[in-house]
Protein backbone atom coordinates (compact mmCIF):
# COMPACT_ATOMS: atom_id res chain seq x y z
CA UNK A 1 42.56 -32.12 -16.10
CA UNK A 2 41.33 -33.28 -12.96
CA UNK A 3 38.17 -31.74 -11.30
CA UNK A 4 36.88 -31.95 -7.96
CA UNK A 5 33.72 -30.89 -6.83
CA UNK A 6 31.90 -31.21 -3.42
CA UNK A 7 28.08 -31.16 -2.48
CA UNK A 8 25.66 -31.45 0.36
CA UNK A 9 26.70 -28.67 2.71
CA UNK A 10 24.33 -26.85 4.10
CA UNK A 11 22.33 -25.58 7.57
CA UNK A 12 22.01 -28.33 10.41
CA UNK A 13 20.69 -28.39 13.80
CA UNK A 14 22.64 -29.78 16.63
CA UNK A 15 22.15 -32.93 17.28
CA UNK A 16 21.26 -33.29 13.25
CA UNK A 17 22.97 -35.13 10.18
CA UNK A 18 24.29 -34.13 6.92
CA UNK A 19 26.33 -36.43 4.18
CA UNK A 20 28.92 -34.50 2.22
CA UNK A 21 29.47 -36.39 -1.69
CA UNK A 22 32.41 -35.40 -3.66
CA UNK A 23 32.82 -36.12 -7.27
CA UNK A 24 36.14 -36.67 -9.12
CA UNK A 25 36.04 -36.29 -12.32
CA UNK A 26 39.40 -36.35 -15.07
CA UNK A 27 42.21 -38.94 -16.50
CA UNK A 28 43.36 -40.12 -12.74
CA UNK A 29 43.01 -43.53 -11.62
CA UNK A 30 40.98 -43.00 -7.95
CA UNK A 31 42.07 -46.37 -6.73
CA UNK A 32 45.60 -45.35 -6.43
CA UNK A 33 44.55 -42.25 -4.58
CA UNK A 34 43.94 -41.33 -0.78
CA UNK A 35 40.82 -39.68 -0.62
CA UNK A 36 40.07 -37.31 2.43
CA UNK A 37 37.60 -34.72 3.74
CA UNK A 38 39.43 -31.29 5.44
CA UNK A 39 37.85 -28.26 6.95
CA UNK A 40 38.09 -25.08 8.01
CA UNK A 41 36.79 -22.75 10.20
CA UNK A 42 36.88 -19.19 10.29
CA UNK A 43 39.94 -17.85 11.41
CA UNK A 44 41.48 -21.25 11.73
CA UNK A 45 44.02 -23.23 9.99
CA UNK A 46 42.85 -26.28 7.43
CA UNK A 47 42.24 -29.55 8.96
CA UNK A 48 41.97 -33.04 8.38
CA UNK A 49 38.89 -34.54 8.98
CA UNK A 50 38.56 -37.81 7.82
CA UNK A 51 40.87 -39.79 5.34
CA UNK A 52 40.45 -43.05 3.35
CA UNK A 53 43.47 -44.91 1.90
CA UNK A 54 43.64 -46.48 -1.10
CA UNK A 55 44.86 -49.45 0.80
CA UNK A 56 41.31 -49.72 2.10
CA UNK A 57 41.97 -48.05 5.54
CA UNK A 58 40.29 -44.93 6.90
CA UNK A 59 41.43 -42.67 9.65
CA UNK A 60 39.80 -39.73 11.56
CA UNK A 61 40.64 -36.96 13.44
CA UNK A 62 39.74 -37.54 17.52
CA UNK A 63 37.19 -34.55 17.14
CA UNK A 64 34.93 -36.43 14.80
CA UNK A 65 35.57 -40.13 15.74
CA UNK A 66 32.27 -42.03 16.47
CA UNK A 67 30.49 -39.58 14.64
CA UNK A 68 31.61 -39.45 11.12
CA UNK A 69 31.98 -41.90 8.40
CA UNK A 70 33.89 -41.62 5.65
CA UNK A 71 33.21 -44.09 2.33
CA UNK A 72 34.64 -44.13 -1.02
CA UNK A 73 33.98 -46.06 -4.45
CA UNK A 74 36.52 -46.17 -7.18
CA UNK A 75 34.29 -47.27 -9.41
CA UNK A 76 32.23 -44.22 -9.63
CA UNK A 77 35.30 -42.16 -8.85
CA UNK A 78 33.47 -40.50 -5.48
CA UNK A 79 33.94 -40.47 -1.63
CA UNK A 80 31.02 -39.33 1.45
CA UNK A 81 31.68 -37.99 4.84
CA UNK A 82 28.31 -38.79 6.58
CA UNK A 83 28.11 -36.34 9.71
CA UNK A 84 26.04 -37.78 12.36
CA UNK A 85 25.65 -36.03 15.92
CA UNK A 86 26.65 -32.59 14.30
CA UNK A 87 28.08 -29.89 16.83
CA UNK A 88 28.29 -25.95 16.58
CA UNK A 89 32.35 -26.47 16.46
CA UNK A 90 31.96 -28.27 13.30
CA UNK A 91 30.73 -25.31 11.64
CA UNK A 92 33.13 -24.79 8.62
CA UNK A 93 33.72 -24.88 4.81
CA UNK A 94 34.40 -29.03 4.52
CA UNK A 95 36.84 -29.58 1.54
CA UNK A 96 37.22 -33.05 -0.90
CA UNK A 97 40.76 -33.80 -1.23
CA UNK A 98 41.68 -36.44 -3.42
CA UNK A 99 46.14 -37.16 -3.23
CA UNK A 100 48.85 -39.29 -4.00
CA UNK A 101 52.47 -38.55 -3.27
CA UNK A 102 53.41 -35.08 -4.39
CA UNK A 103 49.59 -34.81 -6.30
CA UNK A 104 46.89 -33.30 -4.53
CA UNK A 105 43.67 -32.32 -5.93
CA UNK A 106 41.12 -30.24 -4.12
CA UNK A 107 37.53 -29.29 -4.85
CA UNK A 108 35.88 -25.62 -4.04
CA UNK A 109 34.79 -26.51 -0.84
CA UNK A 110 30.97 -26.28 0.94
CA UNK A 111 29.75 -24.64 3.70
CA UNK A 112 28.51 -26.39 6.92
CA UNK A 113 27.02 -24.87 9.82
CA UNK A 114 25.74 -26.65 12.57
CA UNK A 115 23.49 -23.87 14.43
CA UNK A 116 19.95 -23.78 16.44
């Protein structure tokens, strides 16, 4: 059974910086896997935030390019989002997503909200 759990949410300034960790823990073989970061905010749909291949490439939505960076390391089965120049709009639960073809994995999720 594969398990997925998030941490590092929490309260952040404007302006301010969080990093998001996500643990992976079961019989799958990360390196074959995509690993990505979604969110969502209240009364919106789920988004993609920030996804890293397992070809080595990473992608990000416009809204958070230049800002966030996502990192992963097979070895210790994990990925980060680190959130840098944090705005109110990115208030929202932030979700670990771990996927390969028709196999998608996703943690519980942890809030983030980005407030004065």
């Amino acid at each position: 059974q594969v398990q997925v759990v998030e941490s590092g949410g929490g309260l952040v300034q404007p302006g301010g910086s969080l990093r998001l960790s996500c643990a992976v823990s079961g019989s799958i073989v990360v390196r074959d896997y995509a690993m990505a970061w979604w969110r969502q905010a209240p009364g919106k749909q789920r988004e993609v935030v920030a996804t890293f291949e397992s070809g080595g490439r990473a992608n990000y939505a416009d809204s958070v390019k230049g800002r966030f960076t996502i990192s992963r390391d097979n070895a210790k089965k994990t990925t980060s989002l680190q959130m840098n120049s944090l705005k109110p709009e990115d208030t929202a639960v932030y979700y670990c997503n771990v996927n390969r073809l028709s196999y998608w994995f996703w943690g519980q999720g942890t809030q983030v909200t980005v407030s004065s």
